[in-house]
Protein backbone atom coordinates (compact mmCIF):
# COMPACT_ATOMS: atom_id res chain seq x y z
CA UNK A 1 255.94 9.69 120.32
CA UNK A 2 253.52 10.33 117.46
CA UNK A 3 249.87 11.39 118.83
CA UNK A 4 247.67 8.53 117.31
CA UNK A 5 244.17 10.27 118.76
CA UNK A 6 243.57 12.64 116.23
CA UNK A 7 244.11 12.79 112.72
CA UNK A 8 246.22 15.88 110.91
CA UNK A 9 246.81 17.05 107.47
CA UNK A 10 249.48 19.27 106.33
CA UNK A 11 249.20 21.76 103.17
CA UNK A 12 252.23 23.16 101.31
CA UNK A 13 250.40 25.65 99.47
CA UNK A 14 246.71 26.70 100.07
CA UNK A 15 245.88 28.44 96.40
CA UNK A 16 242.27 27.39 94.76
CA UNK A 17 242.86 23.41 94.76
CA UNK A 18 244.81 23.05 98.17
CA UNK A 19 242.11 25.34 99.59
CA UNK A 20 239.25 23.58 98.40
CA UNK A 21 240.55 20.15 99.21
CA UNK A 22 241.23 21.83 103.16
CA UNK A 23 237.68 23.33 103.44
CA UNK A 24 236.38 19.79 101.85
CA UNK A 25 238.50 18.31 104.72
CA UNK A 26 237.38 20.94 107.54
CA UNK A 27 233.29 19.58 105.97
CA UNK A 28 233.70 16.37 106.24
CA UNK A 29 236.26 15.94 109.14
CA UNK A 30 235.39 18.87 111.29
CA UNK A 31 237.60 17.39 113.87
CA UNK A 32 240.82 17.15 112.02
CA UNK A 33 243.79 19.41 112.58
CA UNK A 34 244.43 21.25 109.59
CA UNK A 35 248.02 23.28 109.04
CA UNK A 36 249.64 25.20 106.02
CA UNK A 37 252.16 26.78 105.27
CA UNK A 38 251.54 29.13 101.86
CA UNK A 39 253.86 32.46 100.70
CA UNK A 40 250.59 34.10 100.44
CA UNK A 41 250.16 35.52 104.32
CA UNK A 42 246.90 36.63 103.14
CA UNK A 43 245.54 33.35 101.92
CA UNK A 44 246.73 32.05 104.92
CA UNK A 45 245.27 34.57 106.91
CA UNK A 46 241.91 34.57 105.68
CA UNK A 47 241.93 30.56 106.19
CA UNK A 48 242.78 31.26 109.49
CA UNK A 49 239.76 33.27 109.59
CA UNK A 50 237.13 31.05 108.03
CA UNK A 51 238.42 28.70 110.50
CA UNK A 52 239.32 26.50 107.49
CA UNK A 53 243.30 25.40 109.26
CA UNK A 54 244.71 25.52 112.40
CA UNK A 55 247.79 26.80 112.12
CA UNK A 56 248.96 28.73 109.56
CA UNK A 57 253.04 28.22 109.12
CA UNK A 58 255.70 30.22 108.51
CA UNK A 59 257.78 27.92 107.18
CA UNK A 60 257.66 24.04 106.45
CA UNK A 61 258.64 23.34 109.96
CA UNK A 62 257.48 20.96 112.77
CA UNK A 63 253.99 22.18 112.56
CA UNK A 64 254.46 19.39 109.78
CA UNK A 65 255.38 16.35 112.18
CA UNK A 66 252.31 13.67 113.04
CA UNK A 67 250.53 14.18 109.75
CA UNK A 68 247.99 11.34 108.43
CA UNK A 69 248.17 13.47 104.80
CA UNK A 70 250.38 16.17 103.72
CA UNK A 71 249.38 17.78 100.63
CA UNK A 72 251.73 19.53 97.73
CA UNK A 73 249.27 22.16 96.54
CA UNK A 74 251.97 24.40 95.14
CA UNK A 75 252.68 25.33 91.17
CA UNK A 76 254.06 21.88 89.73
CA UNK A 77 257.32 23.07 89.22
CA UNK A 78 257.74 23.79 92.98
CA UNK A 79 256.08 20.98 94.38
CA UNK A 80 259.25 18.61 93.45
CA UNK A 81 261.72 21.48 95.42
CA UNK A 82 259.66 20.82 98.41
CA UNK A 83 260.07 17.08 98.79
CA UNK A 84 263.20 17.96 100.33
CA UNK A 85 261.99 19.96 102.76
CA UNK A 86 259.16 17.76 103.50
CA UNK A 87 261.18 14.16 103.69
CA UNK A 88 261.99 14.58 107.70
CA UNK A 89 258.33 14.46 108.27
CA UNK A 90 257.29 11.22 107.09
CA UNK A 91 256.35 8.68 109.22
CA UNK A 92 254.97 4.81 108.41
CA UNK A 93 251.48 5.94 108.72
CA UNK A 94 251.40 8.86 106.67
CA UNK A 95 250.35 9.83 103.21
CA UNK A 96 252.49 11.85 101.19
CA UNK A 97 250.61 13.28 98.12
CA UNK A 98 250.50 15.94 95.22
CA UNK A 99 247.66 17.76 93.21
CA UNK A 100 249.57 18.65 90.06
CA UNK A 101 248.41 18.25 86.57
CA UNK A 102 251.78 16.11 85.49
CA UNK A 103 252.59 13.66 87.77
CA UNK A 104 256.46 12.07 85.66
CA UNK A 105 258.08 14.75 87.29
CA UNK A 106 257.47 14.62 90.85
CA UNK A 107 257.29 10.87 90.69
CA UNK A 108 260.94 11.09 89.70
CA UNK A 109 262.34 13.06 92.08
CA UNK A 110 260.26 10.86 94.92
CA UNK A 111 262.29 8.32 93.62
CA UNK A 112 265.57 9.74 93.68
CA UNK A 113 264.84 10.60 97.64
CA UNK A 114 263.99 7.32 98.49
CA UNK A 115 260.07 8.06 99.75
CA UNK A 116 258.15 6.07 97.28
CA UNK A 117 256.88 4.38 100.26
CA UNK A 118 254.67 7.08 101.14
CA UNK A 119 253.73 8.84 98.10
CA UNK A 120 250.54 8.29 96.30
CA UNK A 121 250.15 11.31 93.21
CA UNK A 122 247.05 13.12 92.91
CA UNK A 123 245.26 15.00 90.50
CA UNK A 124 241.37 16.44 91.24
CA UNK A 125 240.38 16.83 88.06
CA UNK A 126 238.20 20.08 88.70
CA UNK A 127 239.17 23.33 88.65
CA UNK A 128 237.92 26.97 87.52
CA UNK A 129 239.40 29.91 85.45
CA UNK A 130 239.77 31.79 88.91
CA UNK A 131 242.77 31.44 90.61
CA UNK A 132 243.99 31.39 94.67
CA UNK A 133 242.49 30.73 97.97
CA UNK A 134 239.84 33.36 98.05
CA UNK A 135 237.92 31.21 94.96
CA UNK A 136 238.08 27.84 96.38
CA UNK A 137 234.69 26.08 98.10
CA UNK A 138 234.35 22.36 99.37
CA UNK A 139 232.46 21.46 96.12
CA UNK A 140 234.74 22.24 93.54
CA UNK A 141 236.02 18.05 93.92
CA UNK A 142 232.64 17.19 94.59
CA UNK A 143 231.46 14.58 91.88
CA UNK A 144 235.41 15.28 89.91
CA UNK A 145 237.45 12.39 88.80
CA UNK A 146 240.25 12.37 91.51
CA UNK A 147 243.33 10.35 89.42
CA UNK A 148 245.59 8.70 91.88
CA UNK A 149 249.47 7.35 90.64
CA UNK A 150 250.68 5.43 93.64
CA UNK A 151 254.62 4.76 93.53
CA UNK A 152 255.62 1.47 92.95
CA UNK A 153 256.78 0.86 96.28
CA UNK A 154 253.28 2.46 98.35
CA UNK A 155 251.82 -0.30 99.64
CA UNK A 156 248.42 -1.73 98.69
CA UNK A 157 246.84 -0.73 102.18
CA UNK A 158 248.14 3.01 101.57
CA UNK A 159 246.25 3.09 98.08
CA UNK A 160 242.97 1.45 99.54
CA UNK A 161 242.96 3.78 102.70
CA UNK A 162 243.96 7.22 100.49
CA UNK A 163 241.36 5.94 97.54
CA UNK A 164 238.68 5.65 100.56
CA UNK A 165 239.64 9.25 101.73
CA UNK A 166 239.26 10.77 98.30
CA UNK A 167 235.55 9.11 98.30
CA UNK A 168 234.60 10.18 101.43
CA UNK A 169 235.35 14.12 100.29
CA UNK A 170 232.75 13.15 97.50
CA UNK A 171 235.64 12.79 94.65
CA UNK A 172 235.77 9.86 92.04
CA UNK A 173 238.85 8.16 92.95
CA UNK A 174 240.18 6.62 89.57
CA UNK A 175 243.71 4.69 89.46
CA UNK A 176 246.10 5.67 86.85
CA UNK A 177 249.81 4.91 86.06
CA UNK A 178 251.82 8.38 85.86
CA UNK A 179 253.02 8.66 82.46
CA UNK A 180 249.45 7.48 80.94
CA UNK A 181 248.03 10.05 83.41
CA UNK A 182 250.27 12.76 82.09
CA UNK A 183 249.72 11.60 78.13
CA UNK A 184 245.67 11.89 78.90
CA UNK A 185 245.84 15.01 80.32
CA UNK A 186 247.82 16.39 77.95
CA UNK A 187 245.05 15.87 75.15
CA UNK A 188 241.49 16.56 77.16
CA UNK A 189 242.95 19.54 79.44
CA UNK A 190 246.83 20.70 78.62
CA UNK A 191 245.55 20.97 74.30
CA UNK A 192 242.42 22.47 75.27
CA UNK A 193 244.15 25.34 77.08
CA UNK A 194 246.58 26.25 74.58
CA UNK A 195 243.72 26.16 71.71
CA UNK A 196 241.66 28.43 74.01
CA UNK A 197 244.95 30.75 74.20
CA UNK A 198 245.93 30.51 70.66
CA UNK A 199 242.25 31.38 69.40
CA UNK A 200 242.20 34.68 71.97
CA UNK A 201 245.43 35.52 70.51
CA UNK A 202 244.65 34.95 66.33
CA UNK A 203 241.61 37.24 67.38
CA UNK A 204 243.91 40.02 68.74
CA UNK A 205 246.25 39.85 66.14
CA UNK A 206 243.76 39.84 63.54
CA UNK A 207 241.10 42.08 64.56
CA UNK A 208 240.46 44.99 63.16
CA UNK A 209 241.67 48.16 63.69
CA UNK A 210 238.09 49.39 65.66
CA UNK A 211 238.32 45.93 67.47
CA UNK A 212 235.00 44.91 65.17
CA UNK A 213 236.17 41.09 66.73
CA UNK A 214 236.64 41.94 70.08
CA UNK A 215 233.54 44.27 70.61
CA UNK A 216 231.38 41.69 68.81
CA UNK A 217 232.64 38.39 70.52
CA UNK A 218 229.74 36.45 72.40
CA UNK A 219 228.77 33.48 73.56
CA UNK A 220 230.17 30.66 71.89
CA UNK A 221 233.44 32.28 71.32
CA UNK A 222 233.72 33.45 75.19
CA UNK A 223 232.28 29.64 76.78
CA UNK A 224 234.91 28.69 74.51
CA UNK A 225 237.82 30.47 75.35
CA UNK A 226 236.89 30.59 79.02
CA UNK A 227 239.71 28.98 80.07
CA UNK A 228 242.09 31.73 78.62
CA UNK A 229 242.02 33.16 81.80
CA UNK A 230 243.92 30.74 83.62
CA UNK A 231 246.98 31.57 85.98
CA UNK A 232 249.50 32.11 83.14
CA UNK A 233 252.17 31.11 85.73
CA UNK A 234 250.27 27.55 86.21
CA UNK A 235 250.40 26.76 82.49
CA UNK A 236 253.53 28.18 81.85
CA UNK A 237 254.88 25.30 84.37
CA UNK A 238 252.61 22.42 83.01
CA UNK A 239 253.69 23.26 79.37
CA UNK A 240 257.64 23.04 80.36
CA UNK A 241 256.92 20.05 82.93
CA UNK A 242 254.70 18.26 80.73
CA UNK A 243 257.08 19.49 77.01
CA UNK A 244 257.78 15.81 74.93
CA UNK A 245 253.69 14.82 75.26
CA UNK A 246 252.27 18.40 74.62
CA UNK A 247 254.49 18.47 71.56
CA UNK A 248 253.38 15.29 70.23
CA UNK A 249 249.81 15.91 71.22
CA UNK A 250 250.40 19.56 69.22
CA UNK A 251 251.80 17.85 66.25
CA UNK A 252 248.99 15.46 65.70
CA UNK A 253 246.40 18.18 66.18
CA UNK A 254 248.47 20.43 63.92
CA UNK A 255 247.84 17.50 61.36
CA UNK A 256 244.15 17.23 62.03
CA UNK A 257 243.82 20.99 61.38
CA UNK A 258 245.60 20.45 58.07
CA UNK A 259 243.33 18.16 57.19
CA UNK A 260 240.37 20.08 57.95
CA UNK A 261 242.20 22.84 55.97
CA UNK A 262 242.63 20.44 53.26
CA UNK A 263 238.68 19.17 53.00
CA UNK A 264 237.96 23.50 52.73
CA UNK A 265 240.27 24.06 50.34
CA UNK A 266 238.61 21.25 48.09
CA UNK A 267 235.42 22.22 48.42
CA UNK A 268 234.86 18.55 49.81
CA UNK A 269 231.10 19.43 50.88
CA UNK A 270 230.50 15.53 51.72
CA UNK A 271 233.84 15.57 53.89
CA UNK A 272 233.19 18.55 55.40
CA UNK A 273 229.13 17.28 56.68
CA UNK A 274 231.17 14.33 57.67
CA UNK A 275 233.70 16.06 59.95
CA UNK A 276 231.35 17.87 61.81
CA UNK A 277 228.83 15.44 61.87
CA UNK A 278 231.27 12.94 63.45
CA UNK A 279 232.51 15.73 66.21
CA UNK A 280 229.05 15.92 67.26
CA UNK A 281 228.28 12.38 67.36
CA UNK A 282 231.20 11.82 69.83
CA UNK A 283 230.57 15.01 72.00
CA UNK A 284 227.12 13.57 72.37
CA UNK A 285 228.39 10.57 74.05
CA UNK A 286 230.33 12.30 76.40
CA UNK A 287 229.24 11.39 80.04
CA UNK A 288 228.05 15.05 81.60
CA UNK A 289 227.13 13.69 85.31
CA UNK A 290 230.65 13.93 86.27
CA UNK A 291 233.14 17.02 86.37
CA UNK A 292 236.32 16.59 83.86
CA UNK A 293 239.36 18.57 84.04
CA UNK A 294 237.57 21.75 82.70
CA UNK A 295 235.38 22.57 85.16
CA UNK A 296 231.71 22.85 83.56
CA UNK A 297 229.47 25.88 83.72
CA UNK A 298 225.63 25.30 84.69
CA UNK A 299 223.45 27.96 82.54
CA UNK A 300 220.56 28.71 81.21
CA UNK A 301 219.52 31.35 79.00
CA UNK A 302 215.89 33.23 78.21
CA UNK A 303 214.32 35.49 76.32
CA UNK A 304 212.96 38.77 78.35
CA UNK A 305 211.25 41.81 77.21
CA UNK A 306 213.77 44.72 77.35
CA UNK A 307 212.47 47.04 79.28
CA UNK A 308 213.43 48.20 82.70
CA UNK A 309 213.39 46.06 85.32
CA UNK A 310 213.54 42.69 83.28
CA UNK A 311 216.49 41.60 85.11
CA UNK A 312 215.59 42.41 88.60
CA UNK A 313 211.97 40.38 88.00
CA UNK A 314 214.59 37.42 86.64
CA UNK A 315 216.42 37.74 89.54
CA UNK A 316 213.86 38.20 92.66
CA UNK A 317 212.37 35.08 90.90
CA UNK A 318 215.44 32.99 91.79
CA UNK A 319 216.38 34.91 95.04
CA UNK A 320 212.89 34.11 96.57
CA UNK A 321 212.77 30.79 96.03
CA UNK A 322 217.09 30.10 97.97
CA UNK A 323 218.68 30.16 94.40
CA UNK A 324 222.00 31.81 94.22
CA UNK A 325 223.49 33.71 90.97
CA UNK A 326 227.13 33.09 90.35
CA UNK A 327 226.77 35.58 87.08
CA UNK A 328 223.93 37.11 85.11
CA UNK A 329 224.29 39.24 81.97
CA UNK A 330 223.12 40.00 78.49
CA UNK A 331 224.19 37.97 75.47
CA UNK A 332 223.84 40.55 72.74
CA UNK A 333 225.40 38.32 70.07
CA UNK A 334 222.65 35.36 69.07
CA UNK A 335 224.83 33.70 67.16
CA UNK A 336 225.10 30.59 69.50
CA UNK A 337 222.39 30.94 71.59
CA UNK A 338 218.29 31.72 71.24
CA UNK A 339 218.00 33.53 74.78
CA UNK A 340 219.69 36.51 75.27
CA UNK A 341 219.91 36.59 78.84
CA UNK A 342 222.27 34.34 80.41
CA UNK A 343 222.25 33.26 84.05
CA UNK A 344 225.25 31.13 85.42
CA UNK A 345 224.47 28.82 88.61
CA UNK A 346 227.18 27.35 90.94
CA UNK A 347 225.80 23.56 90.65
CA UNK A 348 223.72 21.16 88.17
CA UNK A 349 220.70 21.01 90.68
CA UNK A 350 219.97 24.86 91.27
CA UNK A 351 220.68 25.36 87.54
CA UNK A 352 217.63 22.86 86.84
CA UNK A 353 215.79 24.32 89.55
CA UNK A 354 215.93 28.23 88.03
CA UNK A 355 215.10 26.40 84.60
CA UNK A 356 212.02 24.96 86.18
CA UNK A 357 210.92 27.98 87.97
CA UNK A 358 211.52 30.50 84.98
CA UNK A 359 209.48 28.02 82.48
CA UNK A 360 206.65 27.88 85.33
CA UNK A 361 206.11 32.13 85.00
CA UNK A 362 206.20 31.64 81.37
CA UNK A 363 210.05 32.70 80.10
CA UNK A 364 211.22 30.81 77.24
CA UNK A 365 214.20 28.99 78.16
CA UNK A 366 217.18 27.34 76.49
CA UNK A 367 219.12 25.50 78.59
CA UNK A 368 223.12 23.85 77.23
């Protein structure tokens, strides 16, 4: 008989999103049980440490049974091999869900087994050019769009209790059907990869022979391609899971450049004003309160006098005052930015706070 008293969820995979969801879980629900099963032993085992799960499984086994949530937090091309494996499980009360970045696949094969019933897809739109356990916090969903693809069979109660979950982890619950969800993604966080990838690699294959590109690239050109440092395995899988919209999303950007190319190649000086003018416009009235799929960096930069112990005066500033430094370093390439110190902060509030503080002892700041 299933143990109605207290509440479980189950992880198949415990890498940087399943992690961060479980400690966001362990936060707000200190008194749930918590188990996962990951091929990483040492992922597991330093959960297990931090006291983050319970049980930390071997295999996908009965440790799974009585779950109110079970969680697919594996590469999307393995999630959809584990249904399978995770079918025996399910009970009436329980909510079976994903956190992949395309969501036509797995909704398929959830079909095919007969468990729409229980299956709600999820994608936490948040997410960080570190990969695995060992970089995930609580607050890495906090204030993200949280999509949610219910099946077509999950009932309505299911949907209202999971959306309510998702809210009370401090997520933005926001109600999509799958294939729009994958077509979306594909242009604000698939495209943006790949031209983050492709731009690192023009820059190898064209620099010069002393690496004049490489040595001098700064600022914009590393915020930019920031993202190149994703788990190659993860987009390797989204790329081949998500092929017939990346390719049409591709092709139509392929045409924009072309006509970009096109307004150059004329000397089109009106056309060109226009283009950029219009990119700007529309950036401008992007909402920043809320995280998208790119998780966004909180900096500030400042001037500072160089000489020795700039940095550390910077620094013991911040410390003093319960402000903590998720990276600091020199920008020696102005091109972007007027400060050439640049201090990264793990949230919007202490990044505002350090601004404040630094302007109050009479550094010039530049914040973005």
């Amino acid at each position: 008989m299933r143990n109605k008293g207290k509440h479980k969820a189950g992880f198949i995979g415990l890498g940087l999103i399943g992690g961060s969801i479980a400690k966001a879980i362990r936060q707000y629900y200190p008194d749930f049980e918590i188990v996962a099963f990951d091929k990483s032993r040492e992922a597991l085992a330093l959960a297990t440490q931090e006291s983050v799960i319970d049980v930390a499984a071997a295999s996908i086994d009965d440790n799974f049974r009585q779950c109110s949530y079970i969680f697919l937090c594996a590469p999307v091309a393995c999630n959809a091999a584990y249904l399978k494996q995770i079918k025996e499980y399910l009970h009436e009360d329980c909510i079976l869900t994903d956190v992949g970045s395309v969501k036509t696949n797995i909704h398929i094969e959830v079909k095919k087994l007969g468990i729409e019933e229980y299956f709600i897809g999820g994608h936490p739109m948040a997410g960080s050019e570190k990969s695995g356990y060992a970089n995930s916090k609580a607050m890495l969903i906090e204030n993200a769009y949280y999509v949610l693809t219910p099946s077509a069979l999950v009932s309505k109660e299911k949907v209202e209790k999971y959306e309510a979950f998702i809210e009370s982890l401090k997520a933005l619950p926001v109600i999509l059907d799958y294939e729009k969800h994958d077509y979306v993604t594909g242009t604000i966080s698939h495209l943006p990869h790949i031209i983050a990838s492709s731009l690192v690699n023009f820059v190898r294959d064209t620099d010069t022979k002393d690496e004049l590109m490489k040595n001098l690239a700064a600022g914009g050109f590393k915020d930019i391609t920031r993202i190149a440092s994703s788990s190659p395995t993860m987009w390797q899988h989204i790329c081949l899971k998500n092929r017939e919209n990346i390719s049409e999303i591709l092709e139509g950007f392929i045409d924009m450049l072309m006509k970009i190319k096109g307004l150059v190649d004329a000397s089109d000086e009106q056309g060109i004003y226009q283009w950029f003018a219009s990119s700007r416009s529309y950036r401008n009235s992007i909402p920043g309160s809320s995280a998208g799929p790119i998780k966004k960096t909180y900096a500030v930069y400042c001037d500072i006098i160089d000489e020795a112990g700039g940095i550390a005066a910077i620094a013991t500033i911040l410390a003093s005052n319960g402000i903590n430094l998720k990276n600091i370093g020199i920008v020696h390439n102005r091109e972007f930015e007027e400060g050439v110190l640049r201090i990264e902060f793990y949230d919007e509030a202490s990044s505002r706070k350090a601004s404040g503080l630094l302007q109050k002892f009479r550094y010039i700041v530049y914040e973005r």
